[in-house]
C-alpha atoms as a PDB file:
ATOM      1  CA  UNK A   1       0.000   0.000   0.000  1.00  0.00           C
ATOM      2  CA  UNK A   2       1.477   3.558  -1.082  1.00  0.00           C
ATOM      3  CA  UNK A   3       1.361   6.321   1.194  1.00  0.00           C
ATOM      4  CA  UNK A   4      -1.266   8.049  -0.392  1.00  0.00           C
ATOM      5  CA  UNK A   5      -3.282   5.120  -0.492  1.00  0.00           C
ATOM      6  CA  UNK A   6      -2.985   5.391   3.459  1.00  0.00           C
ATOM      7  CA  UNK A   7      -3.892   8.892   3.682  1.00  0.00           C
ATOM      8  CA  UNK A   8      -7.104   8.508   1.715  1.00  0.00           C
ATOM      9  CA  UNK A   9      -7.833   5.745   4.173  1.00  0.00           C
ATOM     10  CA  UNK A  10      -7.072   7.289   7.307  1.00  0.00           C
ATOM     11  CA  UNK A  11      -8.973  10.436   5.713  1.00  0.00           C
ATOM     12  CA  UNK A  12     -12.254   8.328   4.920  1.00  0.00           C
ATOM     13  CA  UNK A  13     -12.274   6.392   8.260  1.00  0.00           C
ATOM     14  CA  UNK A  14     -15.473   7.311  10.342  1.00  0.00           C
ATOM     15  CA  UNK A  15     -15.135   9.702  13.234  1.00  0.00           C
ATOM     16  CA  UNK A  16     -15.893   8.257  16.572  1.00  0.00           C
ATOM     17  CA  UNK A  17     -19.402   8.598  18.029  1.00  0.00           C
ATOM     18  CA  UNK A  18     -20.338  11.502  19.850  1.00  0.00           C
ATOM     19  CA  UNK A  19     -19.985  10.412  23.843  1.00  0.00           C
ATOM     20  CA  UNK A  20     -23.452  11.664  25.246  1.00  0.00           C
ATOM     21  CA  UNK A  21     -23.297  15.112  27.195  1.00  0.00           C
ATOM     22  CA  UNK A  22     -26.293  16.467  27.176  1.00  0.00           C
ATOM     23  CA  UNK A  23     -27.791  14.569  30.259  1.00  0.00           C
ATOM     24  CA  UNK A  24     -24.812  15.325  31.798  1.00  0.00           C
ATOM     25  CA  UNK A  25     -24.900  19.297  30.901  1.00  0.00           C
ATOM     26  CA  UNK A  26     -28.543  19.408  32.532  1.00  0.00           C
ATOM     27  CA  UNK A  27     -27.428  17.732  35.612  1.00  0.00           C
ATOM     28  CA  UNK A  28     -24.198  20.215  35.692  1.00  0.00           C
ATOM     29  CA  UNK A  29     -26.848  23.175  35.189  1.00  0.00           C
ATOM     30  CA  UNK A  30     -29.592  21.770  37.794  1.00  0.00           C
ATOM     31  CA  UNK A  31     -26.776  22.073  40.347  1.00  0.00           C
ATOM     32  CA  UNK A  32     -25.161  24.583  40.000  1.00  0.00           C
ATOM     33  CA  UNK A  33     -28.323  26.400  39.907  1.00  0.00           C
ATOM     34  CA  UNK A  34     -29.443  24.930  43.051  1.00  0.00           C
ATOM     35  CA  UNK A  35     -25.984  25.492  45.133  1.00  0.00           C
ATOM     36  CA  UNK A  36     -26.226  29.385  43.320  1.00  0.00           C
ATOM     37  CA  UNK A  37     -29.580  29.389  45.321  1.00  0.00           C
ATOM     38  CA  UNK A  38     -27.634  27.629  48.500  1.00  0.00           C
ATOM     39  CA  UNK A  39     -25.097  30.334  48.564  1.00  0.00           C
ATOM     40  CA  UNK A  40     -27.834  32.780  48.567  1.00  0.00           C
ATOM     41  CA  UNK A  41     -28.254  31.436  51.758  1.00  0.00           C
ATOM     42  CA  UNK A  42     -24.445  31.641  52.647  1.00  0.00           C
ATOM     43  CA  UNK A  43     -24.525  35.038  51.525  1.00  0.00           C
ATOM     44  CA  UNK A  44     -27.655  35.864  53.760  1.00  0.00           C
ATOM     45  CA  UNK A  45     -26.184  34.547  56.824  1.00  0.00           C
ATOM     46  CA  UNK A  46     -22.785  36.457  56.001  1.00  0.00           C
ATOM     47  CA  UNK A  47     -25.109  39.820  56.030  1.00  0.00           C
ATOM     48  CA  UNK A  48     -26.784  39.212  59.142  1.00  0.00           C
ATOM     49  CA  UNK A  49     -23.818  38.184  60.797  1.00  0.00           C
ATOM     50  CA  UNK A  50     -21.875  41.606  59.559  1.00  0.00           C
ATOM     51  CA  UNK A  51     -25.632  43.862  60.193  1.00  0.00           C
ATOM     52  CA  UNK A  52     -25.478  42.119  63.555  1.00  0.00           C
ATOM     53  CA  UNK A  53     -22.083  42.782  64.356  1.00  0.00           C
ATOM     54  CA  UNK A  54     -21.841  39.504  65.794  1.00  0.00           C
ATOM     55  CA  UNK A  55     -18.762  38.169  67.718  1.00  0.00           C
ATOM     56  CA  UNK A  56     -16.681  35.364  66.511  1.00  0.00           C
ATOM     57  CA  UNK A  57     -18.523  32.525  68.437  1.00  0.00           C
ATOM     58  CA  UNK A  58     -22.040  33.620  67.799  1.00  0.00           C
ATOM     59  CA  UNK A  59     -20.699  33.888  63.962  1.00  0.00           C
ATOM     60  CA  UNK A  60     -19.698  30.297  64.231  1.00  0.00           C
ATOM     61  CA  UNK A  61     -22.723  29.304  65.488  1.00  0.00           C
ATOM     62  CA  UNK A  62     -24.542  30.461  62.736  1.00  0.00           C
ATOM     63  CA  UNK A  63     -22.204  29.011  59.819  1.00  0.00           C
ATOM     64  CA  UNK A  64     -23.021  26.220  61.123  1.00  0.00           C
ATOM     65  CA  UNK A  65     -26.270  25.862  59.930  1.00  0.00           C
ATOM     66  CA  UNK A  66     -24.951  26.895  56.298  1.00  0.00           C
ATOM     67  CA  UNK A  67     -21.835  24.526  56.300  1.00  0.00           C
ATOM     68  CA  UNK A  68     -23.503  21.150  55.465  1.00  0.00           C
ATOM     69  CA  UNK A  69     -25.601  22.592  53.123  1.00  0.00           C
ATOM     70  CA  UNK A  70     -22.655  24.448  50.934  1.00  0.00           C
ATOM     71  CA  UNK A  71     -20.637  20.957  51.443  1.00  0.00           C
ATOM     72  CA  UNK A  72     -23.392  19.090  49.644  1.00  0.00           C
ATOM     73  CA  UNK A  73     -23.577  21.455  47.134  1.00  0.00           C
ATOM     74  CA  UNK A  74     -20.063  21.220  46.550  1.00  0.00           C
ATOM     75  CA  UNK A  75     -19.942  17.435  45.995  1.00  0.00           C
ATOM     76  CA  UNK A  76     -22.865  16.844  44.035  1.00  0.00           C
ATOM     77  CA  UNK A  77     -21.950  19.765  41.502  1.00  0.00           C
ATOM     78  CA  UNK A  78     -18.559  18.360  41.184  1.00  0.00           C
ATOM     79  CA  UNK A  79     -19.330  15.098  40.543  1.00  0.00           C
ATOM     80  CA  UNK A  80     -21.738  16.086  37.854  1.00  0.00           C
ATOM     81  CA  UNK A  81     -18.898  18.539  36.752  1.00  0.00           C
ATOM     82  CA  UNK A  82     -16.806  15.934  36.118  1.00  0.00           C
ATOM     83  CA  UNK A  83     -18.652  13.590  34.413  1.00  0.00           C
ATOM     84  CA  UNK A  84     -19.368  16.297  32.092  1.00  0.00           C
ATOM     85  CA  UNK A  85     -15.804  17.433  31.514  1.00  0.00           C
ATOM     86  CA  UNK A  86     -15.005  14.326  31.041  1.00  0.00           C
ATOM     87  CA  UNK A  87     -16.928  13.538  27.825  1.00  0.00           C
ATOM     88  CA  UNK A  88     -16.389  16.889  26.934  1.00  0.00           C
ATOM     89  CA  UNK A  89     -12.608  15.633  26.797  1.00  0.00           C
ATOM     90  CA  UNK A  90     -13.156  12.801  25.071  1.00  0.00           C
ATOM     91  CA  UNK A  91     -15.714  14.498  22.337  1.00  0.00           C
ATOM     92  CA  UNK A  92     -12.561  17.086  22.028  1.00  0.00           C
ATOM     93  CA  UNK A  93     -10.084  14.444  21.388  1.00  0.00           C
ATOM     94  CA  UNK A  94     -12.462  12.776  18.534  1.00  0.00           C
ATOM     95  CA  UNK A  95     -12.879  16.181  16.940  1.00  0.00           C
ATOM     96  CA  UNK A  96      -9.378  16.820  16.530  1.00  0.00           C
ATOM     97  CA  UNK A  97      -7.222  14.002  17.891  1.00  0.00           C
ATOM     98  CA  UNK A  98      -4.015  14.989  19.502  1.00  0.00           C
ATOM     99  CA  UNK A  99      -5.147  18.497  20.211  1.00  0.00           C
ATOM    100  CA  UNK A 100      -5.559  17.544  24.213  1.00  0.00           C
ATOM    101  CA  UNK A 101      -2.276  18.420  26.067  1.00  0.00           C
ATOM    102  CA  UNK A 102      -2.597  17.043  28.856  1.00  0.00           C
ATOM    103  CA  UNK A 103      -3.919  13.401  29.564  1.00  0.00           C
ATOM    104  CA  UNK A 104      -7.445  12.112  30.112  1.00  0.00           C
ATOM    105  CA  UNK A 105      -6.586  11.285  34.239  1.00  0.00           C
ATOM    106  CA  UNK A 106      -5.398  15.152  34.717  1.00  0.00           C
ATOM    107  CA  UNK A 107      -9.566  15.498  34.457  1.00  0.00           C
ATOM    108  CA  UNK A 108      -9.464  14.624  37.993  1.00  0.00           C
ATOM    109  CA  UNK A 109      -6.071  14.799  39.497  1.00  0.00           C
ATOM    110  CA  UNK A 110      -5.484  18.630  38.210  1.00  0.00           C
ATOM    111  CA  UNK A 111      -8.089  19.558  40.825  1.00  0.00           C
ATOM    112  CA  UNK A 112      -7.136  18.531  44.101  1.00  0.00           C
ATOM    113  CA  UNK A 113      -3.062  20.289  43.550  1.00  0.00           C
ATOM    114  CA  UNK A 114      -3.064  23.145  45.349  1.00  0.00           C
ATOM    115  CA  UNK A 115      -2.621  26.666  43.460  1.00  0.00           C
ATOM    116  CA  UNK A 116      -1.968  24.306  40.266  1.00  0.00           C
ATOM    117  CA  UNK A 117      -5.766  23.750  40.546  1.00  0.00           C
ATOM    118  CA  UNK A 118      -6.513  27.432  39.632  1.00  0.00           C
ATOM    119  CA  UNK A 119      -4.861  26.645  36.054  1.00  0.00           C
ATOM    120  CA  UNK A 120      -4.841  23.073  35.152  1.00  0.00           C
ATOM    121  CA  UNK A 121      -7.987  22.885  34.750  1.00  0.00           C
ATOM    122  CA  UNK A 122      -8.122  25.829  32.762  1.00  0.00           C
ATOM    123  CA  UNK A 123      -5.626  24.543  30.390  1.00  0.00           C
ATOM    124  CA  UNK A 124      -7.701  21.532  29.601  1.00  0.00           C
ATOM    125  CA  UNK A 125     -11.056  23.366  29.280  1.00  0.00           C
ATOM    126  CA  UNK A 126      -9.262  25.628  26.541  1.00  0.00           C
ATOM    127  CA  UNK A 127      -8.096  22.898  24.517  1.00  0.00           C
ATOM    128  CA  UNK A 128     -11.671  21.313  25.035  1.00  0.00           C
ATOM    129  CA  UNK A 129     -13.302  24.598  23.684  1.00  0.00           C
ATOM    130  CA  UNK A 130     -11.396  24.935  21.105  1.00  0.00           C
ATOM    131  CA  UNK A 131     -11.263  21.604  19.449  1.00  0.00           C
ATOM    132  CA  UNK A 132     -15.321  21.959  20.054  1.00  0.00           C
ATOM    133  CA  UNK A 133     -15.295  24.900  17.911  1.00  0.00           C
ATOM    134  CA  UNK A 134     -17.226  27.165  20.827  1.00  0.00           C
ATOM    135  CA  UNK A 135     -15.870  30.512  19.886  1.00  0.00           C
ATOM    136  CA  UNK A 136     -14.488  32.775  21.688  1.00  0.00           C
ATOM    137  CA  UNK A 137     -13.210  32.275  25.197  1.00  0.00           C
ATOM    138  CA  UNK A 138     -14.514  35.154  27.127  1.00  0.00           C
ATOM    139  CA  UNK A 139     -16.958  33.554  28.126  1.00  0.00           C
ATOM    140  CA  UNK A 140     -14.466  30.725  29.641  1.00  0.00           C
ATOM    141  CA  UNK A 141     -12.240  32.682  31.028  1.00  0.00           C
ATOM    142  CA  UNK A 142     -14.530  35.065  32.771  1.00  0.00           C
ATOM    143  CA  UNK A 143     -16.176  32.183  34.368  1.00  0.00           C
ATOM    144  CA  UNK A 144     -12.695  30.820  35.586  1.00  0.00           C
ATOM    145  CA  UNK A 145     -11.588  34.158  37.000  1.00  0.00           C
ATOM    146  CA  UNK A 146     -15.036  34.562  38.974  1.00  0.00           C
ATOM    147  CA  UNK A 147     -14.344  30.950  40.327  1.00  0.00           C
ATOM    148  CA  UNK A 148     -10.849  31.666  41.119  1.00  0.00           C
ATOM    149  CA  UNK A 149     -11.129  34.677  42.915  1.00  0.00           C
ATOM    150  CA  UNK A 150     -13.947  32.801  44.542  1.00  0.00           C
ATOM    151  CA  UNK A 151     -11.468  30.636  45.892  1.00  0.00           C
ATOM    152  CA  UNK A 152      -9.042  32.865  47.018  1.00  0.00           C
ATOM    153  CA  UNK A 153     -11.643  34.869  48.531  1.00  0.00           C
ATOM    154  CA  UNK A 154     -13.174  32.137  50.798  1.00  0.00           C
ATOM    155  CA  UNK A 155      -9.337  30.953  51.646  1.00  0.00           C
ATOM    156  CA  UNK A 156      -8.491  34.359  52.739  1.00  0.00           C
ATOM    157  CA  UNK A 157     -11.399  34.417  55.130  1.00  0.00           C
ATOM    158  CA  UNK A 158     -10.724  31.255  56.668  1.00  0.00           C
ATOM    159  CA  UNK A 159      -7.287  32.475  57.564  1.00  0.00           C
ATOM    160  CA  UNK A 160      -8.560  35.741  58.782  1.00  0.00           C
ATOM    161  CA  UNK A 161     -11.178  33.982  61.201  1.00  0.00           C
ATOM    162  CA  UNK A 162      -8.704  31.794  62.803  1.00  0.00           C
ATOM    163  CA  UNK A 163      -7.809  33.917  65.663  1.00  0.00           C
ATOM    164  CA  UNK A 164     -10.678  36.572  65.631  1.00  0.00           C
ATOM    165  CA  UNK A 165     -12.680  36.551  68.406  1.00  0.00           C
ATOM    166  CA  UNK A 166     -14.537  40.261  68.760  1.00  0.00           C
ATOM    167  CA  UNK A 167     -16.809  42.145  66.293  1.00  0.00           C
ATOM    168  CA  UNK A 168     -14.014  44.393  64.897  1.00  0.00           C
ATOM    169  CA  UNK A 169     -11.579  41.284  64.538  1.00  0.00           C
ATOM    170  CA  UNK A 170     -13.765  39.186  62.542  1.00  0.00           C
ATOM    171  CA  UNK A 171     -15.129  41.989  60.048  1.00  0.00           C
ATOM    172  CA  UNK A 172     -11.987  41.510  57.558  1.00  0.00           C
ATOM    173  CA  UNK A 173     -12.969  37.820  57.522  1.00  0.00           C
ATOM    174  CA  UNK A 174     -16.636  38.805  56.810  1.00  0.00           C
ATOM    175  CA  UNK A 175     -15.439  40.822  54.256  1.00  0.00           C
ATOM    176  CA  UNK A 176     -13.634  38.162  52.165  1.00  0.00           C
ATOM    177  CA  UNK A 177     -16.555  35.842  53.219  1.00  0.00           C
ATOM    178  CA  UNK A 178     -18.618  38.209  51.540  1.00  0.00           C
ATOM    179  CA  UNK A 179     -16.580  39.003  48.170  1.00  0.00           C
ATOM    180  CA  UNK A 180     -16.013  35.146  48.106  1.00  0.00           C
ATOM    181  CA  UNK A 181     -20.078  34.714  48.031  1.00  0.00           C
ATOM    182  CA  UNK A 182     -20.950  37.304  45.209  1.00  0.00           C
ATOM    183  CA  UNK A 183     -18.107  35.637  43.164  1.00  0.00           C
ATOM    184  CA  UNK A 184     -19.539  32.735  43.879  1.00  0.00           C
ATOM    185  CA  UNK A 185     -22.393  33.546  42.300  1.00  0.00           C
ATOM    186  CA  UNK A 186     -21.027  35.121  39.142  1.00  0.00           C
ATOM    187  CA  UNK A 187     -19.465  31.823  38.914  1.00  0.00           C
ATOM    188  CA  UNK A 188     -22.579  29.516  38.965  1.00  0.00           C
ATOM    189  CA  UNK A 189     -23.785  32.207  36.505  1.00  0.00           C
ATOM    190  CA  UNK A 190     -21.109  31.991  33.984  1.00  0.00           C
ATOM    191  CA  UNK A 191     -20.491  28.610  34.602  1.00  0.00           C
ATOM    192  CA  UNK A 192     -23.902  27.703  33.378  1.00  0.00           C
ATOM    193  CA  UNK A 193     -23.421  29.688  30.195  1.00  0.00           C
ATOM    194  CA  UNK A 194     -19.981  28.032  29.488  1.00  0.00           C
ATOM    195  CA  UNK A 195     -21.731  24.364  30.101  1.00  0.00           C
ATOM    196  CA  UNK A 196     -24.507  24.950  27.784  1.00  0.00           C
ATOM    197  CA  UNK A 197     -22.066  26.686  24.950  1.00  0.00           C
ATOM    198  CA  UNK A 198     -19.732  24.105  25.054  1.00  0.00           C
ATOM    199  CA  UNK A 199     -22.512  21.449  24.646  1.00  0.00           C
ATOM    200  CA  UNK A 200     -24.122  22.758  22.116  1.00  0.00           C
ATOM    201  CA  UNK A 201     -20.930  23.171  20.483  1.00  0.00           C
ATOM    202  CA  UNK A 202     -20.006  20.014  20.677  1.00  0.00           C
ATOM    203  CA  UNK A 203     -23.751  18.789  19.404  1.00  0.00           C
ATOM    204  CA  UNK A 204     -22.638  21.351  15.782  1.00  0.00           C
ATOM    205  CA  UNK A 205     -19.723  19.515  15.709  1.00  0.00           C
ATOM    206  CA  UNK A 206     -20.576  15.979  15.537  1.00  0.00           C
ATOM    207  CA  UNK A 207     -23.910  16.734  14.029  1.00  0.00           C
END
């Protein structure tokens, strides 16, 4: 067989199937509309608390009530997340093989490295959105800048609450408590937008 003869064949062999992601895009949606509306909450509680002037203990005491709910929002929109990423990924590499630069288990592992999880992931989304075709990233990259500050928001007022005890003392922890919350919710917001884009990117693409 000639090497043209192998080109035309690897040219005429059938793209892969489209891995399913729309029941996984509405699931990522549902949830991060629902822990949007659970950090609505958060952010309620963080108001009262700083209208209140409440001291650190008191403070406590009501996070408390908020904590289980925002950790159960947190795992069931990441697990639905992932599973959508991960098709995502593998719809990307079928589109344009080889255009992935980092490897299918970095889907996971890329988010529990500290500080390297605010741009791994971000890496692989790009190279997902742009072998889907989706356009242009502002949309992307506004929604990962909203969910990293996010981050570094809430870190900062964990570390600031540590050894407040008074009013005054905790207010720079309420304050990062507070940016962390409305980022929070830009996030959900633009992360919806970037889930559904993507999809129905990827839907153009195969169809």
């Amino acid at each position: 067989m000639t090497q043209e003869e192998s080109t035309v064949l690897v040219q005429s062999a059938p793209r892969p199937a489209m891995v399913p992601v729309v029941g996984a895009a509405c699931w990522t949606v549902a949830l991060l509309g629902a822990s949007a509306a659970a950090q609505l909450l958060i952010l309620q509680t963080n108001i009262t608390v700083w209208a209140d002037e409440l001291d650190a203990t008191a403070a406590r005491s009501q996070w408390e009530d908020t904590d289980l709910l925002q950790g159960l929002a947190i795992v069931f929109t990441a697990s639905a997340f992932l599973v959508w990423f991960s098709r995502c990924y593998t719809n990307a590499e079928h589109l344009s093989p080889g255009s992935q630069r980092m490897r299918p288990g970095w889907i996971y592992l890329s988010w529990l490295i500290p500080f390297l999880n605010w741009w791994l992931p971000k890496r692989m989304a790009d190279d997902i959105w742009r072998a889907s075709a989706a356009g242009p990233r502002i949309l992307l990259t506004t929604w990962w800048a909203t969910w990293v500050g996010s981050s570094v928001a809430a870190t900062a007022g964990s570390v600031l609450a540590l050894d407040a005890t008074g009013a005054a003392e905790l207010r720079p922890a309420l304050a990062a408590y507070l940016a962390d919350d409305v980022l929070t919710l830009a996030a959900a917001a633009f992360g919806i937008a970037a889930v559904l884009r993507l999809t129905a990117a990827q839907r153009r693409a195969f169809a």
